[in-house]
Protein backbone atom coordinates (compact mmCIF):
# COMPACT_ATOMS: atom_id res chain seq x y z
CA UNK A 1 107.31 64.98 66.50
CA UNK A 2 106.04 68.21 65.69
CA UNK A 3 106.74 71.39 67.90
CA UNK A 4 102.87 71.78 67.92
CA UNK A 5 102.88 68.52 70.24
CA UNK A 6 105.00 69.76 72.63
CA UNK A 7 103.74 69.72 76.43
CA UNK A 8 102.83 72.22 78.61
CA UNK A 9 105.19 70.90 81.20
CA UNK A 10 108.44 71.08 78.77
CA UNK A 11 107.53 74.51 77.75
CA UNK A 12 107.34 75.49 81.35
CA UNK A 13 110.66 73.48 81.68
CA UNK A 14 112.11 76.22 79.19
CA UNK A 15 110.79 79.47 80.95
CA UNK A 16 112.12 78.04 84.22
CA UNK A 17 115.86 77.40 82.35
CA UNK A 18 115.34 81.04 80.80
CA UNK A 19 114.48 82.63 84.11
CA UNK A 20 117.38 81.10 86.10
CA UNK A 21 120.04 80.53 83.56
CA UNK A 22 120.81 77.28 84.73
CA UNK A 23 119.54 73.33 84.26
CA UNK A 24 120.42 73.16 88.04
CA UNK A 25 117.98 75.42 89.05
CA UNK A 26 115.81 75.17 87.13
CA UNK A 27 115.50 71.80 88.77
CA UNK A 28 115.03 73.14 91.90
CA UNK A 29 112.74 75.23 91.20
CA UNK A 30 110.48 72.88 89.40
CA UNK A 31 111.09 70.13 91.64
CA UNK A 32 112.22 68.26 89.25
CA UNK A 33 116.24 66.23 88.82
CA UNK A 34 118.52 67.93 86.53
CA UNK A 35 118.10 64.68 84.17
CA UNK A 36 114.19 65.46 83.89
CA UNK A 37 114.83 68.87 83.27
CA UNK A 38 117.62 67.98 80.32
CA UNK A 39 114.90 65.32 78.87
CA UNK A 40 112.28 68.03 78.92
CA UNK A 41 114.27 70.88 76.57
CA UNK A 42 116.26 67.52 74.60
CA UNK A 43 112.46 66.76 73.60
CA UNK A 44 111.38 70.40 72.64
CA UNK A 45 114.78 70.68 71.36
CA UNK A 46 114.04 67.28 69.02
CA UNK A 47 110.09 68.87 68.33
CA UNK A 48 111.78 72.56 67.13
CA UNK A 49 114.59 70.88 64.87
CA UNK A 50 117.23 73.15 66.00
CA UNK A 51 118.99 74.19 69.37
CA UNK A 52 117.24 76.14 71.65
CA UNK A 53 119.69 76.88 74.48
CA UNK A 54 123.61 77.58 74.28
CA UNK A 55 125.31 75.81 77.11
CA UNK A 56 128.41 77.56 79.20
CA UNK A 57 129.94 77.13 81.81
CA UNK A 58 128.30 79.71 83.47
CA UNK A 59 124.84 78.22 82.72
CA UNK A 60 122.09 78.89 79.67
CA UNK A 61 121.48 81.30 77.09
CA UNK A 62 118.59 81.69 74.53
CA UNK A 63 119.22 80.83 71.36
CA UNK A 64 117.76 82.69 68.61
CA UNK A 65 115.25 79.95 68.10
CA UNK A 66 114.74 79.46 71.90
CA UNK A 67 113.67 83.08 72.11
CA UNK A 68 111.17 82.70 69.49
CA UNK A 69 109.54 79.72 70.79
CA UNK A 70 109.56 81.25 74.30
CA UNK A 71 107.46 83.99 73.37
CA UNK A 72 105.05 82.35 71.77
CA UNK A 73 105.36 80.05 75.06
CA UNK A 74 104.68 82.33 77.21
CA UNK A 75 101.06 83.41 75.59
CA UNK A 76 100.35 79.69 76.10
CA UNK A 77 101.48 79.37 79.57
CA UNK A 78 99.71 82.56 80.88
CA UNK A 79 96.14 81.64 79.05
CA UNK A 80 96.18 77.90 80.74
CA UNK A 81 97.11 79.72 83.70
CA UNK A 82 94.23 82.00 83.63
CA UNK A 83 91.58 78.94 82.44
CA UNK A 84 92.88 77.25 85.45
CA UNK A 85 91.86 80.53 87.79
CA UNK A 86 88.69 80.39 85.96
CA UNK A 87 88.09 76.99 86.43
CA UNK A 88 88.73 77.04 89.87
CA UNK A 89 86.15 79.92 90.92
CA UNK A 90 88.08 83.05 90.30
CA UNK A 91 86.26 86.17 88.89
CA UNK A 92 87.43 86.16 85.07
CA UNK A 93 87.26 90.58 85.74
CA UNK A 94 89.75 90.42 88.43
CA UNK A 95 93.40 91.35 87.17
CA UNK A 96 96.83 89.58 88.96
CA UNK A 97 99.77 91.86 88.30
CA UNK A 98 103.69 90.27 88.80
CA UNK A 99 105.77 92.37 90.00
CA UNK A 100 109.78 91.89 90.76
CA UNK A 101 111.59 94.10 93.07
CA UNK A 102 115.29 94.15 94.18
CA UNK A 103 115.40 94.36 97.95
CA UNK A 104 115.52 98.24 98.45
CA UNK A 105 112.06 98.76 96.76
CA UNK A 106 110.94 96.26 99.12
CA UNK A 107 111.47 98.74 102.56
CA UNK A 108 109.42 101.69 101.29
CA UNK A 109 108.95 101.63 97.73
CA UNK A 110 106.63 98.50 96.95
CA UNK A 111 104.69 98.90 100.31
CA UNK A 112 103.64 101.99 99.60
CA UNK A 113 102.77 101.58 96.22
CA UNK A 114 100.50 98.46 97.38
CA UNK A 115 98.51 100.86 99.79
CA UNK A 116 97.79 103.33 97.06
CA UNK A 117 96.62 100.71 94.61
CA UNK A 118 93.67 99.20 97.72
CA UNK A 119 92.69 102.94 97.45
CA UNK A 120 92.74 103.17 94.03
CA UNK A 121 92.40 100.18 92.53
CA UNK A 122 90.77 97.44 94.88
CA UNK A 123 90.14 95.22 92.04
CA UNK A 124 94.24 94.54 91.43
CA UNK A 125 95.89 91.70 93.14
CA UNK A 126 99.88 92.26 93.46
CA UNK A 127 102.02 89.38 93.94
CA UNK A 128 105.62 89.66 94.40
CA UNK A 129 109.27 88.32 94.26
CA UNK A 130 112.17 90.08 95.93
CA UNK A 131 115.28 89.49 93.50
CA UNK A 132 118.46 90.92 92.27
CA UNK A 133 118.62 92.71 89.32
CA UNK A 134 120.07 90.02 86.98
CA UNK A 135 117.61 87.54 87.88
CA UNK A 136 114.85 89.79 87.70
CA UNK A 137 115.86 90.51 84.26
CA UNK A 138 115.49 86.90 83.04
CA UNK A 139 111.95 86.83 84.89
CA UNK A 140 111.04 89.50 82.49
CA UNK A 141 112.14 87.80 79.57
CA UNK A 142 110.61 84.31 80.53
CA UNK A 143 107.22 86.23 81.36
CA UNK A 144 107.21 85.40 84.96
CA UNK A 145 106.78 88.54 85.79
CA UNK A 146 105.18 91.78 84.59
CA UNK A 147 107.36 94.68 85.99
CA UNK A 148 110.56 95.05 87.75
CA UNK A 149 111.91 97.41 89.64
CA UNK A 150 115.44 96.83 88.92
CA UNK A 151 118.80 99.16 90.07
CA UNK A 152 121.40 100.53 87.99
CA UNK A 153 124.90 102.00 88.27
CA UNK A 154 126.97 104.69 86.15
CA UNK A 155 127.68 104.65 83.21
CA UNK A 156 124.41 102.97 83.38
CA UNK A 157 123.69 100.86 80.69
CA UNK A 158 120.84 98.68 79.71
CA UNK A 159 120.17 95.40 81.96
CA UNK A 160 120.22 93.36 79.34
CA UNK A 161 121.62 93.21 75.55
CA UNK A 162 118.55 91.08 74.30
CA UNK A 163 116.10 92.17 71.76
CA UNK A 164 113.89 93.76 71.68
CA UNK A 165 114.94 96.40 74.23
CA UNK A 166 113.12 96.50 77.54
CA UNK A 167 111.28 99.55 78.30
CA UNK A 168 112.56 101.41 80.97
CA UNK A 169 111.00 103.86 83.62
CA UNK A 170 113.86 106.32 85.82
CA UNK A 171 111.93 106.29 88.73
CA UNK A 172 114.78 107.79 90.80
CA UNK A 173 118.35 108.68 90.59
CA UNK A 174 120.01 109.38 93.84
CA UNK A 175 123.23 109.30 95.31
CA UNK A 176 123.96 106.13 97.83
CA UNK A 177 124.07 107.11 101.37
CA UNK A 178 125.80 105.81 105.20
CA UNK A 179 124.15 104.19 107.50
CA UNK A 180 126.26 104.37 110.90
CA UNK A 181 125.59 104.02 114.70
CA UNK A 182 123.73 107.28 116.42
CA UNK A 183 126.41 107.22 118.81
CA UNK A 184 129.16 107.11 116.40
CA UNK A 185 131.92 110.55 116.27
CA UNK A 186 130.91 110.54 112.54
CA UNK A 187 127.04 110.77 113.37
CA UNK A 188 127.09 113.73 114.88
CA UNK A 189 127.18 116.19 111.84
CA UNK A 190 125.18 116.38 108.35
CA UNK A 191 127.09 114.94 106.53
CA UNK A 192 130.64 112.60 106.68
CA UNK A 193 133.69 112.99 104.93
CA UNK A 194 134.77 109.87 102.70
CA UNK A 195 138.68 110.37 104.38
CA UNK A 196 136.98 109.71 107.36
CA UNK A 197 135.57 106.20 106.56
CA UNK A 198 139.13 105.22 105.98
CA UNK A 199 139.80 102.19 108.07
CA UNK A 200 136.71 101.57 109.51
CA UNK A 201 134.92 98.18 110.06
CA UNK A 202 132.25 96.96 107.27
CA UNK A 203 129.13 95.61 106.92
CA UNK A 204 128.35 94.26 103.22
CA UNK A 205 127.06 91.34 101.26
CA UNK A 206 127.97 88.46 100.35
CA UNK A 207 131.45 88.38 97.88
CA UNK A 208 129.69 87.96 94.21
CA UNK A 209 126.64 89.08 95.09
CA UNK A 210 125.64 92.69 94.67
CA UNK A 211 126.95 94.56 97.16
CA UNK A 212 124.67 97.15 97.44
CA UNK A 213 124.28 98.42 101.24
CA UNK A 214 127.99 97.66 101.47
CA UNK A 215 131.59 98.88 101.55
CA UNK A 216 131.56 102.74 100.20
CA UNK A 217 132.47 102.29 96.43
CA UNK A 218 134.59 105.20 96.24
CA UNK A 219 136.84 103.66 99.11
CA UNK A 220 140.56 103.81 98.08
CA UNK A 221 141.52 100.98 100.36
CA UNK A 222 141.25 97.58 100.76
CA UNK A 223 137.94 97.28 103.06
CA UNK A 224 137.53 95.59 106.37
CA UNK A 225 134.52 93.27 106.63
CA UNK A 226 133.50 92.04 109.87
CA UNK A 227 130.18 91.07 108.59
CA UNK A 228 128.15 90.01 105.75
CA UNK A 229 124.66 89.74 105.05
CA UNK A 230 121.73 89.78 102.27
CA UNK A 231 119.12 91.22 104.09
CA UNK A 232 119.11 95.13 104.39
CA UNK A 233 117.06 95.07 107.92
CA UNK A 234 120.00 92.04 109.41
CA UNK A 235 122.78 95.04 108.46
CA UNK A 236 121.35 97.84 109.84
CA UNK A 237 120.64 96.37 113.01
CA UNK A 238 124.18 95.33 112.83
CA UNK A 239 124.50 99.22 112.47
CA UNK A 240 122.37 99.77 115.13
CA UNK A 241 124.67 97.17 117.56
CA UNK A 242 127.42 99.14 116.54
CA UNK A 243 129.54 96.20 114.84
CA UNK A 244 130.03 98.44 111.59
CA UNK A 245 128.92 100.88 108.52
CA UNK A 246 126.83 100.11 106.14
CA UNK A 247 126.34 101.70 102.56
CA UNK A 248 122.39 101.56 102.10
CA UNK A 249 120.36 103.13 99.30
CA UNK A 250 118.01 106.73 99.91
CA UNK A 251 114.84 104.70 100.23
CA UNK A 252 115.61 103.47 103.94
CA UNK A 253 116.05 106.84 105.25
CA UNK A 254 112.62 106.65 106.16
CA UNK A 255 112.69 103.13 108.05
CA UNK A 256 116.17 102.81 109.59
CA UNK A 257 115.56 101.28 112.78
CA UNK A 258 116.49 103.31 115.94
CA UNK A 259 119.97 103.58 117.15
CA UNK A 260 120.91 104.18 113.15
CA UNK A 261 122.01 107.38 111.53
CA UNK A 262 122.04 107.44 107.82
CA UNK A 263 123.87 110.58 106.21
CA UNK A 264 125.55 111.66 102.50
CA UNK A 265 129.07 111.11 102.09
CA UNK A 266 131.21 114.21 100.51
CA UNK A 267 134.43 113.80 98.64
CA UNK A 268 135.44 111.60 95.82
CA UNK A 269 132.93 110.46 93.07
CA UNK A 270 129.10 110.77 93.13
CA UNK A 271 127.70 107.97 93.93
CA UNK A 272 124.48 108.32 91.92
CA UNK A 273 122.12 105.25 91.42
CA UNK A 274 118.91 104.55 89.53
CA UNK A 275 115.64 102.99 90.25
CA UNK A 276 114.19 102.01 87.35
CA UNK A 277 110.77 100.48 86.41
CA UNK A 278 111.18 97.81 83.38
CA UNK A 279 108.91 96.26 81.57
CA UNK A 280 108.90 94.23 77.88
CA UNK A 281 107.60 96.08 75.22
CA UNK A 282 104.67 94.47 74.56
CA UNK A 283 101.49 96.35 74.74
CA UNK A 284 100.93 96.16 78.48
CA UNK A 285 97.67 95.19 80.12
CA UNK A 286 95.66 98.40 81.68
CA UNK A 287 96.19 96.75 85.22
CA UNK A 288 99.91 96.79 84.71
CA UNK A 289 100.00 99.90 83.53
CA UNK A 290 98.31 100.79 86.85
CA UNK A 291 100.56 99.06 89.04
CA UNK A 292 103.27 101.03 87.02
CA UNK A 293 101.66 104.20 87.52
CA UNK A 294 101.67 103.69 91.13
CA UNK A 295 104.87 102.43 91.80
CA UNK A 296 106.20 105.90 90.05
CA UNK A 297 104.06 107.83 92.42
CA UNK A 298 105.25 106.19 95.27
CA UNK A 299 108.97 107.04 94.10
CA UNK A 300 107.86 110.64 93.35
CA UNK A 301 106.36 110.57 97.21
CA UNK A 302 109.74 109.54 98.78
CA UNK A 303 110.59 112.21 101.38
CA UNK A 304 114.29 110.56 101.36
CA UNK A 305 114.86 112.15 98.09
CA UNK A 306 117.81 114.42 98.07
C-alpha cells in the first residue's frame, strides 16, 4: 500500500489523534472504539513506512513524519470539505472562519468581535469552540481551526515548542483581578489588599485544570476551596451568593452579574496576563485575516482595560 491510497477517513483519524493527544479521545470524538481508531493510524502508519505518532503515557505526539503527512492532510481534508459545501448548495464566495477561544474571550471578547464583523463583513460566517489553551493549541496544529485566542502567563513563553513557530498577536496584557460579593468589608474600597485575602473561602476550578478565575496566585497559604467550577458565569454567581472569591480575568469587568464587585489586588507580585491571537504561519486567507483584525479591535475597545 502506498500512502497515496490512504482514506480520507484515516487521515481524519490522524488530525483528530493530533488535536486531542489521545487514541481515547479521539474515539470519542469521532465516534468511533479506540480499536478502530488504532486500525485507522496502524494502516496510514503501514501506507507511510515509518511511525507517525510517539505513544506516552500521557497520550500522542507527532512524529516528525506524522507532522509532515498532517500538513499535507490537512489541505486535503479542508478542499473535500469545501466540495462537500459546494455540493450541497453553498455559495462557493462565502468564507467560514474557525475560530478557538479559551473561556474569558468568550464573555466580552468574541461577542463583540462577531457584531463588528455583521457590520463589516456580512459575508463571514464565524464558528466557534470554547477550549483551554493546550487544546486549542493542538486544534491549530491539526487545522481544525483557524485562530485562537489563547492565554498566557509570565515568563510567558511560547504555547507550543513545535515548528514552525505559531504566529502570535498580544492582544492584551493585564493584570488578573477579584471578583467578591458587593456586600463584602473588602468591597467597599478601590482596591483590596492581598494580606487581606488571607484565609478566606475560594472559588476555583477544577484541580489540573487551569485555574484561571481561581485562588489568587500570589497567595502565601494553603487555599480554602469551598467550591469548584469550569464555567466563569457558575463562579461568579457563586460570588454573587456570597459562598466565596473568585480570581477572574479584566474582560468580565464589564458583565459581572449584579451583587458582584470585581477590584485589583495590591501587594505581592503583578499578576500580569496575556491575550494573545495565534495563528500558523501559513499565508492566511483574507477572511481570516479579517476575523483577526476584528478580534484585535474588540480587545483595543475593552473599557476593562487598566
Amino acid at each position: 500500500m502506498d500512502i497515496r491510497d490512504a482514506s480520507l477517513t484515516a487521515l481524519r483519524v490522524l488530525r483528530a489523534v493530533a488535536e486531542s493527544g489521545t487514541f481515547t479521545a479521539a474515539a470519542a470524538a469521532l465516534g468511533y472504539t479506540q480499536s478502530a481508531v488504532s486500525r485507522q493510524i496502524a494502516s496510514l502508519e503501514h501506507a507511510a513506512g515509518s511511525s507517525l505518532l510517539e505513544r506516552h503515557r500521557e497520550g500522542a505526539r507527532l512524529t516528525t513524519a506524522g507532522r509532515t503527512l498532517l500538513r499535507r492532510a490537512i489541505v486535503v481534508l479542508d478542499e473535500m470539505d469545501a466540495a462537500a459545501r459546494e455540493l450541497s448548495g453553498a455559495s462557493a464566495e462565502a468564507a467560514t472562519v474557525r475560530v478557538g477561544w479559551l473561556p474569558a474571550a468568550g464573555a466580552s471578547l468574541l461577542p463583540r468581535a462577531l457584531t463588528e464583523l455583521r457590520r463589516t463583513d456580512p459575508e463571514i460566517t464565524v464558528v466557534s469552540r470554547e477550549g483551554l489553551t493546550p487544546a486549542l493549541v493542538r486544534a491549530l496544529r491539526a487545522g481544525s481551526v483557524d485562530l485562537a485566542v489563547l492565554a498566557s502567563a509570565p515568563p510567558f513563553r511560547p504555547p507550543d515548542t513545535e515548528s514552525p513557530p505559531l504566529v502570535l498577536t498580544t492582544l492584551a496584557e493585564r493584570g488578573l483581578r477579584l471578583a467578591l460579593p458587593a456586600g463584602h468589608p473588602l468591597a467597599h474600597g478601590t482596591y483590596v489588599d492581598i494580606a487581606d485575602l488571607r484565609g478566606r473561602q475560594w472559588i476555583a476550578g477544577p484541580p489540573g485544570e487551569d485555574r484561571h478565575m481561581g485562588v489568587w496566585p500570589g497567595l502565601d497559604e494553603r487555599p480554602h476551596v469551598t467550591h469548584t467550577a469550569r464555567d466563569w458565569l457558575a463562579k461568579l454567581q457563586l460570588v454573587a451568593a456570597g459562598a466565596g472569591l473568585t480570581t477572574v480575568s479584566v474582560l468580565h469587568s464589564g458583565v459581572a452579574p449584579p451583587g458582584v464587585k470585581i477590584l485589583p489586588v495590591r501587594g505581592g507580585p503583578q499578576e500580569l496576563r496575556r491575550l494573545l491571537l495565534a495563528r500558523l504561519p501559513e499565508c492566511p486567507a483574507d477572511a481570516v485575516l479579517r476575523v483577526a483584525e476584528a478580534l484585535r479591535t474588540a480587545a483595543l475597545a475593552d473599557d476593562g482595560a487598566p
